[in-house]
C-alpha atoms as a PDB file:
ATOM      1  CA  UNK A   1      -6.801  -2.993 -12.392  1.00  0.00           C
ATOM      2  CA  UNK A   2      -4.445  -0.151 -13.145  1.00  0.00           C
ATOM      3  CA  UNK A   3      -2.628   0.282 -16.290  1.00  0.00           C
ATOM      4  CA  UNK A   4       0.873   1.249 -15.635  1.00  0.00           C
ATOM      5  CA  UNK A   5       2.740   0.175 -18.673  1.00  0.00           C
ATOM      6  CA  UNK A   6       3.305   2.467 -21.177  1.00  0.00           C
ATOM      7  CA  UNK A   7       6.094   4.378 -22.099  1.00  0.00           C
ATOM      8  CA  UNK A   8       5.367   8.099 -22.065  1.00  0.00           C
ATOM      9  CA  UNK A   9       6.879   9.112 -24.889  1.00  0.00           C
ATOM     10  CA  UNK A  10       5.736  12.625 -24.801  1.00  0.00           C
ATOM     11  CA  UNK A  11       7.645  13.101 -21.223  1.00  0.00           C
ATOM     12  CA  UNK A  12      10.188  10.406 -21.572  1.00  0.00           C
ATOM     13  CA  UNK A  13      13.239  13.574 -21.800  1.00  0.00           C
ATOM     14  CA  UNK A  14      11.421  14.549 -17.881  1.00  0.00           C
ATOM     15  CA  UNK A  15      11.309  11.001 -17.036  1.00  0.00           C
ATOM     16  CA  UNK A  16      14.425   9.572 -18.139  1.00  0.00           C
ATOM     17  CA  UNK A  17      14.814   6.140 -15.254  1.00  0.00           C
ATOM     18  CA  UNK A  18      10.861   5.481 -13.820  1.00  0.00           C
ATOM     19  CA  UNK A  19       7.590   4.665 -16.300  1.00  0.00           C
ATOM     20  CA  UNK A  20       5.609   7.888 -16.471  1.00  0.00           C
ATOM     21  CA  UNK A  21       2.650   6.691 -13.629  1.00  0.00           C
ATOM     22  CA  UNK A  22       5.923   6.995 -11.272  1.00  0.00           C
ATOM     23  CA  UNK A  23       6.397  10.597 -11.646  1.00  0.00           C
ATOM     24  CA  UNK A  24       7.029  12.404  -8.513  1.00  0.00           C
ATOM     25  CA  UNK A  25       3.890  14.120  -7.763  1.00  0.00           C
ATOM     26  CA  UNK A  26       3.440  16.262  -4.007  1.00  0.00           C
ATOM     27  CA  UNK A  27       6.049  13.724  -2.022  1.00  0.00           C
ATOM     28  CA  UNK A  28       4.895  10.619  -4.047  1.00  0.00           C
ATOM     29  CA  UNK A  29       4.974   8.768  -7.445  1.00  0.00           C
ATOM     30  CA  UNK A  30       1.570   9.653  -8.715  1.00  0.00           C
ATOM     31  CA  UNK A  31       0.784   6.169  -9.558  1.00  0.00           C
ATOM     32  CA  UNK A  32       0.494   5.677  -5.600  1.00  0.00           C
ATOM     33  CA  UNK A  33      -2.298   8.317  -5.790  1.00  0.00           C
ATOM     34  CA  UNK A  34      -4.121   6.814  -8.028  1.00  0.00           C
ATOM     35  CA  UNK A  35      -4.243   3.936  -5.647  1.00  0.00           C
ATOM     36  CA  UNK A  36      -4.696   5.951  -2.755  1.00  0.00           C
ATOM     37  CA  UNK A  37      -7.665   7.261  -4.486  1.00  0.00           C
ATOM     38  CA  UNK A  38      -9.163   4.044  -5.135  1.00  0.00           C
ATOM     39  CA  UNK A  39      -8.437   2.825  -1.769  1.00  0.00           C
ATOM     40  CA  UNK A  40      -9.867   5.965   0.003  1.00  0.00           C
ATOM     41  CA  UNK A  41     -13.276   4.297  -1.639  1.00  0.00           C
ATOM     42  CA  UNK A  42     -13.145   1.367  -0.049  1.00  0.00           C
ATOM     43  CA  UNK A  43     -11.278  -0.765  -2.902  1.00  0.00           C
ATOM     44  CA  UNK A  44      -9.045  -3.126  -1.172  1.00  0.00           C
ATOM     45  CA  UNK A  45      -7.625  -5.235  -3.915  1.00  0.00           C
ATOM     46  CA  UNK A  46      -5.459  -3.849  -6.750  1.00  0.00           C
ATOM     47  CA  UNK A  47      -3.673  -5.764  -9.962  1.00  0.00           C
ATOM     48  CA  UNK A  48      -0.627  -3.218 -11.220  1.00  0.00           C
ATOM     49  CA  UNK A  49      -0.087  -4.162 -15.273  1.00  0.00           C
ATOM     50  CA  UNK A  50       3.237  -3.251 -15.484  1.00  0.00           C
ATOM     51  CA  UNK A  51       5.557  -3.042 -18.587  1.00  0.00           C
ATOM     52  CA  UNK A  52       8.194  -0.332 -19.326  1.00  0.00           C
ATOM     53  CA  UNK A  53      10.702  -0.624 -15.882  1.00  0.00           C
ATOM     54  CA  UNK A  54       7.962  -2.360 -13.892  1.00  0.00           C
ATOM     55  CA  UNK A  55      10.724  -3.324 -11.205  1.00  0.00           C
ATOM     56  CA  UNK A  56      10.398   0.260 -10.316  1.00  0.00           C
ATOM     57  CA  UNK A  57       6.504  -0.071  -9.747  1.00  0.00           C
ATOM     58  CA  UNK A  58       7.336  -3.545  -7.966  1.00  0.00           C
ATOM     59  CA  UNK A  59       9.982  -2.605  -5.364  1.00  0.00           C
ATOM     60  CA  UNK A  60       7.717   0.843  -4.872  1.00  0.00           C
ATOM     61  CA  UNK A  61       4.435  -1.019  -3.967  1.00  0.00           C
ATOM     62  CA  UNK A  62       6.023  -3.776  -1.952  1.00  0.00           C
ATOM     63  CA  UNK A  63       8.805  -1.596   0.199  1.00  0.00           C
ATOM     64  CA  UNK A  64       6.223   1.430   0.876  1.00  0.00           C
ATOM     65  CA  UNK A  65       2.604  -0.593   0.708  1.00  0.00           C
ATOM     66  CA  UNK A  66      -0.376   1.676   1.081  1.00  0.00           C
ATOM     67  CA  UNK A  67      -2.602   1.238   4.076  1.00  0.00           C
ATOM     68  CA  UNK A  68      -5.449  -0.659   3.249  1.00  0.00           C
ATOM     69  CA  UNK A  69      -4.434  -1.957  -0.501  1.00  0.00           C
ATOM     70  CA  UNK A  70      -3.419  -5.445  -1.234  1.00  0.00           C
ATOM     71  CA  UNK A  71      -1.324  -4.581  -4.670  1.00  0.00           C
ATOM     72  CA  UNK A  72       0.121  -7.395  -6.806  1.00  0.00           C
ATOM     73  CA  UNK A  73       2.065  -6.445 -10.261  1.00  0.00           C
ATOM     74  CA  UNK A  74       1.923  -8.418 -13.446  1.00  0.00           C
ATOM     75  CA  UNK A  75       4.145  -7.471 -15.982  1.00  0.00           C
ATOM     76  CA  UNK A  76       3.642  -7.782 -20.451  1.00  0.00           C
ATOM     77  CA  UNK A  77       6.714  -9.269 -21.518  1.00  0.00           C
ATOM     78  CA  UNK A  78       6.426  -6.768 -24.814  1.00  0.00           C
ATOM     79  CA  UNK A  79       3.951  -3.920 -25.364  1.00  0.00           C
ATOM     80  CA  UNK A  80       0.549  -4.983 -25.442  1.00  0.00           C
ATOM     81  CA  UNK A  81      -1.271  -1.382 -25.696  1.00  0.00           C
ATOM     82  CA  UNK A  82      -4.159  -0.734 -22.705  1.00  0.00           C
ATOM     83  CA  UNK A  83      -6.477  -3.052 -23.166  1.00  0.00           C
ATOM     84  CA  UNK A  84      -4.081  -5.661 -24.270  1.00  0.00           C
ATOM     85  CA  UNK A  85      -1.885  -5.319 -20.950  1.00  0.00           C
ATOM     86  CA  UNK A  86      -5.646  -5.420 -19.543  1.00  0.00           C
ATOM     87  CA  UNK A  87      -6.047  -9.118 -20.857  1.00  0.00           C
ATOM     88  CA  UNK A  88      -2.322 -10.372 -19.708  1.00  0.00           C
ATOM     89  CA  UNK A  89      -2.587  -9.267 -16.187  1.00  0.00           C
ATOM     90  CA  UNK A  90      -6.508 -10.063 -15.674  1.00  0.00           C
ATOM     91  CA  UNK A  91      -5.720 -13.638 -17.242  1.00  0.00           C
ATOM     92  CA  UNK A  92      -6.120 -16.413 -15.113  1.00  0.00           C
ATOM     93  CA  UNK A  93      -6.467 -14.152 -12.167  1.00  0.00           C
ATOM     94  CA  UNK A  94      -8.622 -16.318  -9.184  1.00  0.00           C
ATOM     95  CA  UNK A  95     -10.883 -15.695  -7.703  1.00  0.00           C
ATOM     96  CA  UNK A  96     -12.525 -14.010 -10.898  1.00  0.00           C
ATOM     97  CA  UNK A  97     -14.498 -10.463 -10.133  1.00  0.00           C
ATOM     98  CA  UNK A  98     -17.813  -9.915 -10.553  1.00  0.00           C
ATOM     99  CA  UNK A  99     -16.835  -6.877 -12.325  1.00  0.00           C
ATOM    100  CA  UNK A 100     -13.371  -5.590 -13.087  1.00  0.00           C
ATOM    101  CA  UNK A 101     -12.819  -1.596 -12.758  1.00  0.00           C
ATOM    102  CA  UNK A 102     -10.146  -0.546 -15.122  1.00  0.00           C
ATOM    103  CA  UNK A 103      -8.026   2.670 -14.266  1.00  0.00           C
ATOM    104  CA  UNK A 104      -5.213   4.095 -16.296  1.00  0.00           C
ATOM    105  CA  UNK A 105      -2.137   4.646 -14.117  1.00  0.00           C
ATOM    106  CA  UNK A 106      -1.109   8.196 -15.472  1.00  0.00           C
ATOM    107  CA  UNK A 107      -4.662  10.303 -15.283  1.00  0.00           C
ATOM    108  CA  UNK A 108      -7.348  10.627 -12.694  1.00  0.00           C
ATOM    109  CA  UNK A 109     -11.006  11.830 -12.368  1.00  0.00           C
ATOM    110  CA  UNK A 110     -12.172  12.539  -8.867  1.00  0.00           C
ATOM    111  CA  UNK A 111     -15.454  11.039  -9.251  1.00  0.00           C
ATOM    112  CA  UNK A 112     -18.000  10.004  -6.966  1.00  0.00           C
ATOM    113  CA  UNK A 113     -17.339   6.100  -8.032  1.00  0.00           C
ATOM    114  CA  UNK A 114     -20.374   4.757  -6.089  1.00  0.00           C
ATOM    115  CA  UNK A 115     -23.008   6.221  -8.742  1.00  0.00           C
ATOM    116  CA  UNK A 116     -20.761   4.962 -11.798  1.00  0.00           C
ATOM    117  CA  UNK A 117     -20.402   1.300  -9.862  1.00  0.00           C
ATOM    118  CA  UNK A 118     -24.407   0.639 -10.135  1.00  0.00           C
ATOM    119  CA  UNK A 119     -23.622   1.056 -13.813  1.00  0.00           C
ATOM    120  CA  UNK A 120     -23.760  -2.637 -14.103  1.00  0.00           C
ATOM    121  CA  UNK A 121     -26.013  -3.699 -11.626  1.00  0.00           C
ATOM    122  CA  UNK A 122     -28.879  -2.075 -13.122  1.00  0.00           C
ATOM    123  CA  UNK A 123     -28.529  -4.777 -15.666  1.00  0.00           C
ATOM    124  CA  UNK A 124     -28.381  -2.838 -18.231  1.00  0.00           C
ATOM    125  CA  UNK A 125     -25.025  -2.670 -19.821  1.00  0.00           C
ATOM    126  CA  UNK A 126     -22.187  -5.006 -20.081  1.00  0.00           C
ATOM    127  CA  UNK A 127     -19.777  -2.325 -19.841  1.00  0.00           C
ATOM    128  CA  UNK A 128     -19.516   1.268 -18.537  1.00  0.00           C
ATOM    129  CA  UNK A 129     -16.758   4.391 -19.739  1.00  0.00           C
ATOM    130  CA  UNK A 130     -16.575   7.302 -16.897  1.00  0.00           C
ATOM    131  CA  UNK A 131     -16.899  10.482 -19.237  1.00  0.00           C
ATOM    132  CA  UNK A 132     -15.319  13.603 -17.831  1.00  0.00           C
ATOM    133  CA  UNK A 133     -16.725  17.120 -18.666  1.00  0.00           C
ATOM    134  CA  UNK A 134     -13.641  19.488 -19.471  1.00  0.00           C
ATOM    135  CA  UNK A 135     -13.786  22.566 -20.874  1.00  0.00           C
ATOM    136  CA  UNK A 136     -11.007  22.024 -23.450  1.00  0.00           C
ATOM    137  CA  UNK A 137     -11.374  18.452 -25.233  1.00  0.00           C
ATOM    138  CA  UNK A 138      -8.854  19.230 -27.783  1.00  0.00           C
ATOM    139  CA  UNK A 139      -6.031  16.885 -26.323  1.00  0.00           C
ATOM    140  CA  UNK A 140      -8.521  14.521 -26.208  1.00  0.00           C
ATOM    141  CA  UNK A 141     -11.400  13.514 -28.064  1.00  0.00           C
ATOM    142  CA  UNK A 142     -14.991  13.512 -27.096  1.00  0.00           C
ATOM    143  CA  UNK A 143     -17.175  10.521 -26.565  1.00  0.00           C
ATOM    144  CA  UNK A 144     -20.951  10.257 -28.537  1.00  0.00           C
ATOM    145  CA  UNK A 145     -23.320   9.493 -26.673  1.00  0.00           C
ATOM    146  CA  UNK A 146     -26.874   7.898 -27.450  1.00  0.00           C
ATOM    147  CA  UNK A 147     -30.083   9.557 -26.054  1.00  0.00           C
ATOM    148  CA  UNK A 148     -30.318   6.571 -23.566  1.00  0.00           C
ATOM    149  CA  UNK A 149     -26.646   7.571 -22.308  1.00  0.00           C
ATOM    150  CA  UNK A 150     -24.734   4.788 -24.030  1.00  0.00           C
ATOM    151  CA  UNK A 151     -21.780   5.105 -25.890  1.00  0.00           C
ATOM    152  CA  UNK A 152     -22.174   5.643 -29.646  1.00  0.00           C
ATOM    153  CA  UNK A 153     -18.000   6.421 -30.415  1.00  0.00           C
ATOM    154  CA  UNK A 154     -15.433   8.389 -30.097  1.00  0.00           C
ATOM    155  CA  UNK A 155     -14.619  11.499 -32.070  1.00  0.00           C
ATOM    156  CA  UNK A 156     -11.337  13.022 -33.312  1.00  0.00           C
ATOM    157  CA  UNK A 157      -9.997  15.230 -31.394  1.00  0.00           C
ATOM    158  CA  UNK A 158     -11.209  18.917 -31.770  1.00  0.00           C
ATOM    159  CA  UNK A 159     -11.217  22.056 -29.488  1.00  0.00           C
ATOM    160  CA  UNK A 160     -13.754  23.046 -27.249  1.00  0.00           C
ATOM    161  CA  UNK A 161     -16.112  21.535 -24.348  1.00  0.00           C
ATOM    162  CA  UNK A 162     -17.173  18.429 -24.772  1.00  0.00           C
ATOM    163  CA  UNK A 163     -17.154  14.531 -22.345  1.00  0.00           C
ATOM    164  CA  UNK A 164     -13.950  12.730 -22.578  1.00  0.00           C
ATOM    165  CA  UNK A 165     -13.271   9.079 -21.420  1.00  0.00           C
ATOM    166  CA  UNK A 166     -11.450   9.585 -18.071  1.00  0.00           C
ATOM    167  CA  UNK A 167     -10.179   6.333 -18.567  1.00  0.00           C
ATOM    168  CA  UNK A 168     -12.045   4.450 -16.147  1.00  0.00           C
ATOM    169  CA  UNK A 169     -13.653   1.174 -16.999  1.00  0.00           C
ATOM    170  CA  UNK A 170     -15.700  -1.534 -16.136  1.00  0.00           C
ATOM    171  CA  UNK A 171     -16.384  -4.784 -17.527  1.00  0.00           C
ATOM    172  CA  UNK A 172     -18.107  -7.590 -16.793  1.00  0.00           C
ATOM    173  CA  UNK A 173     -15.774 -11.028 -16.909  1.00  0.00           C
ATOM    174  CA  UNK A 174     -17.663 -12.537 -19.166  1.00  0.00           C
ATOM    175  CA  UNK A 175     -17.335  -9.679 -21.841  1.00  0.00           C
ATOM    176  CA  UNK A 176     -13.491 -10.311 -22.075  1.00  0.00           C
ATOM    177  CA  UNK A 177     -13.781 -13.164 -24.268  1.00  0.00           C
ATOM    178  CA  UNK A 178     -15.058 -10.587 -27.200  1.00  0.00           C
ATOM    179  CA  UNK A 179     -12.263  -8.401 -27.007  1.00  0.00           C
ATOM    180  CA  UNK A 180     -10.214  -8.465 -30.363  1.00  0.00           C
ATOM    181  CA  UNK A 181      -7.438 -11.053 -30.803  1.00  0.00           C
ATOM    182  CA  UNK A 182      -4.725  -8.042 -31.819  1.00  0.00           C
ATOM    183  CA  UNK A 183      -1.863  -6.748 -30.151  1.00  0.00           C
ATOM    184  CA  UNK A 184      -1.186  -3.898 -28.998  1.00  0.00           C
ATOM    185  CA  UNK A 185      -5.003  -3.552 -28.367  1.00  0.00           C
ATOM    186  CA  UNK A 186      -6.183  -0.362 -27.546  1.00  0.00           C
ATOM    187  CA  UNK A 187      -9.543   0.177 -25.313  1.00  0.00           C
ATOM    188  CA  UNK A 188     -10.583   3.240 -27.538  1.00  0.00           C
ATOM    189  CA  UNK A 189      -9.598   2.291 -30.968  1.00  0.00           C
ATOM    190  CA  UNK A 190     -10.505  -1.032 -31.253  1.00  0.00           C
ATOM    191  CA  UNK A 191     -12.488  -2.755 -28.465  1.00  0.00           C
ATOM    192  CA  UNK A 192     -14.980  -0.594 -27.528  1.00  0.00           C
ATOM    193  CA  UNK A 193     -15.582   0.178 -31.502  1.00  0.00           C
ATOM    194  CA  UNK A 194     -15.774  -3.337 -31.508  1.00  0.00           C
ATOM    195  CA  UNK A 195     -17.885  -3.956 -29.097  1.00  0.00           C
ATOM    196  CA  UNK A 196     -20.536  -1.888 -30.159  1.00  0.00           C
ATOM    197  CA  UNK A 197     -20.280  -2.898 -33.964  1.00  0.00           C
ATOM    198  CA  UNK A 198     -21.229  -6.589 -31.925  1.00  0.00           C
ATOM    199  CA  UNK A 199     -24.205  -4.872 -30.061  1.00  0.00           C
ATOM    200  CA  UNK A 200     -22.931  -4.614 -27.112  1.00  0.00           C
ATOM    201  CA  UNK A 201     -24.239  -1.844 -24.835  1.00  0.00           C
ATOM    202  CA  UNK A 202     -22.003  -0.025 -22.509  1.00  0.00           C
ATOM    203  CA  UNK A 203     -22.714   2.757 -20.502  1.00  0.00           C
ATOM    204  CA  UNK A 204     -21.435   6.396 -20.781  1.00  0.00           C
ATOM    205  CA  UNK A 205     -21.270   7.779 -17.100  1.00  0.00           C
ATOM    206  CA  UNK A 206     -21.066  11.407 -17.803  1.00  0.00           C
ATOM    207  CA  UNK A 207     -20.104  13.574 -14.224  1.00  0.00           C
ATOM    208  CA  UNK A 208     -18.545  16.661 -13.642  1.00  0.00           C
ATOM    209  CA  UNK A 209     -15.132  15.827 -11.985  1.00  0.00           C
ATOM    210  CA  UNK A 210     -11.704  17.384 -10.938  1.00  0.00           C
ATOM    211  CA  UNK A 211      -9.645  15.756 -14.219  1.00  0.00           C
ATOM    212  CA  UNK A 212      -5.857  15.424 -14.441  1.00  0.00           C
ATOM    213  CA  UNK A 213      -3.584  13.928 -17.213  1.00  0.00           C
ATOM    214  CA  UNK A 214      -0.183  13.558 -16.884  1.00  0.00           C
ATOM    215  CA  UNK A 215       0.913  12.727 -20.514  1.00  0.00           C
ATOM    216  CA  UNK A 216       2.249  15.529 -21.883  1.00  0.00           C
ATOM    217  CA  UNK A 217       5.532  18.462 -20.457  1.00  0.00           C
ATOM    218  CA  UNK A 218       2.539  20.655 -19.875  1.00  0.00           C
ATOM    219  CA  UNK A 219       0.238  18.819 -17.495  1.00  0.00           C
ATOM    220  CA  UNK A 220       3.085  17.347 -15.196  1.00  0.00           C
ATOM    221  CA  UNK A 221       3.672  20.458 -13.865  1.00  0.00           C
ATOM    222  CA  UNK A 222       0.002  20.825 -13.002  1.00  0.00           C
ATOM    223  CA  UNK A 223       0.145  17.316 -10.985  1.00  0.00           C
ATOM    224  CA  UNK A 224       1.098  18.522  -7.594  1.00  0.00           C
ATOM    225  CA  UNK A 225      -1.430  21.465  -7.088  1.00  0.00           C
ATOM    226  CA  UNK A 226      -4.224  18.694  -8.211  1.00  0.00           C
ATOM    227  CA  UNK A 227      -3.467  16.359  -5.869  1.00  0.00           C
ATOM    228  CA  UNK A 228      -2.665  19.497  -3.098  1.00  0.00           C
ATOM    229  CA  UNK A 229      -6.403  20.686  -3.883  1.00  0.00           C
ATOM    230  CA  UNK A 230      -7.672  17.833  -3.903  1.00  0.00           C
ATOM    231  CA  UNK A 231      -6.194  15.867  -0.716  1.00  0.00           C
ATOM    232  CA  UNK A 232      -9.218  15.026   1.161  1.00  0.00           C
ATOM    233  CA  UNK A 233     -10.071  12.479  -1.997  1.00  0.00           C
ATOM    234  CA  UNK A 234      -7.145  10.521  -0.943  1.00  0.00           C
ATOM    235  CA  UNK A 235      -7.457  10.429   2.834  1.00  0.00           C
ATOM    236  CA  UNK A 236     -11.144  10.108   3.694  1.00  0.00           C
ATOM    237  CA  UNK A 237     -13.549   6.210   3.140  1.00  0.00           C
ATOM    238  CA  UNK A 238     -15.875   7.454   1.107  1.00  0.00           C
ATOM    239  CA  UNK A 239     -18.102   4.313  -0.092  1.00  0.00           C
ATOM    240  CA  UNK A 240     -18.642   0.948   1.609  1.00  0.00           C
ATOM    241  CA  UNK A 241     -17.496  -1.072  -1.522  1.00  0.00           C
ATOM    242  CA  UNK A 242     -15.403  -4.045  -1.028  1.00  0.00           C
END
């Protein structure tokens, strides 16, 4: 599942006609590198949530398909927030996943996926959060950790090193049904808090990772040498998972 529905308020004046995940970005919108990226891992099936202008993420993804990725859009009919655009486009959805990874459409972490994917088959966690070392958290936040390498919470933002989600998920199915009834529902503010304050466990998968946010007139600009550097992530099957 990608999340591809916001706004981007902070950029909107750049992006004036597309959501923000369809930013040009080195030839293509750099939603469709997100993709790519997952694909290039071996992930074959892909549910867009879609919101602000999804016909523009629609007609992309089914006149210019990537190679190897069956996509399929659902679109919130009003803003939901991240985890609640989560719930509308994972409802009903057949047949269910063992375990649904969660991306957000306008950042990436170049991680090595395969280590954060045994997460949940260890059996010990109902939940994992990819945390991203960067050396300046202050746009951010950090993530707590516990000494067994759960998540505790997430701090204010504050400058300075520290993990940040990277806004990669999972979940398994069966945790959905204790998210928070709300809308707009937000993964950081109020389900994962939530979660925990219910004793759920969820893993904090802390790496060291290549990290890129789009969200703000600064870190656009920085988009195409990431990708650039980065190119063999997109191109090359990395992991066996299907």
């Amino acid at each position: 599942m990608i999340l591809a529905g916001g706004f981007g308020t902070r950029i909107q004046k750049l992006l004036p006609d597309i959501p923000k995940p369809m930013a040009q970005v080195a030839g293509r919108p750099f939603l469709e590198w997100v993709v790519r990226f997952f694909a290039s891992a071996g992930i074959e099936e892909f549910v867009l949530s879609t919101g602000y202008k999804g016909e523009v993420v629609e007609n992309h993804f089914s006149h210019q398909p990537v190679p190897g990725a069956n996509v399929i859009c659902r679109r919130e009919s009003e803003p939901m927030g991240t985890a609640g655009g989560f719930l509308n486009a994972s409802r009903d959805h057949l047949p269910e996943p063992e375990a649904w990874l969660v991306a957000n459409g306008d950042s990436l972490a170049l991680a090595d996926l395969g280590s954060f994917l045994c997460s949940l088959e260890m059996g010990l966690c109902e939940a994992a959060v990819l945390a991203v070392n960067v050396p300046d958290a202050g746009r951010f936040g950090t993530i707590e950790m516990n000494s067994d390498g759960s998540l505790r919470s997430f701090r204010e933002k504050r400058p300075g090193a520290g993990a940040i989600s990277a806004g990669i998920y999972l979940f398994r199915p069966e945790l959905l049904s204790a998210f928070p009834l709300k809308r707009p529902l937000s993964f950081e503010t109020d389900v994962f808090p939530e979660l925990i304050h219910r004793g759920h466990v969820i893993a904090a998968h802390q790496v060291n990772a290549p990290f890129l946010d789009i969200g703000t007139p600064e870190s656009l600009p920085l988009a195409a040498e990431f990708i650039e550097m980065n190119m063999p992530q997109f191109q090359q099957v990395r992991l066996g998972i299907q």
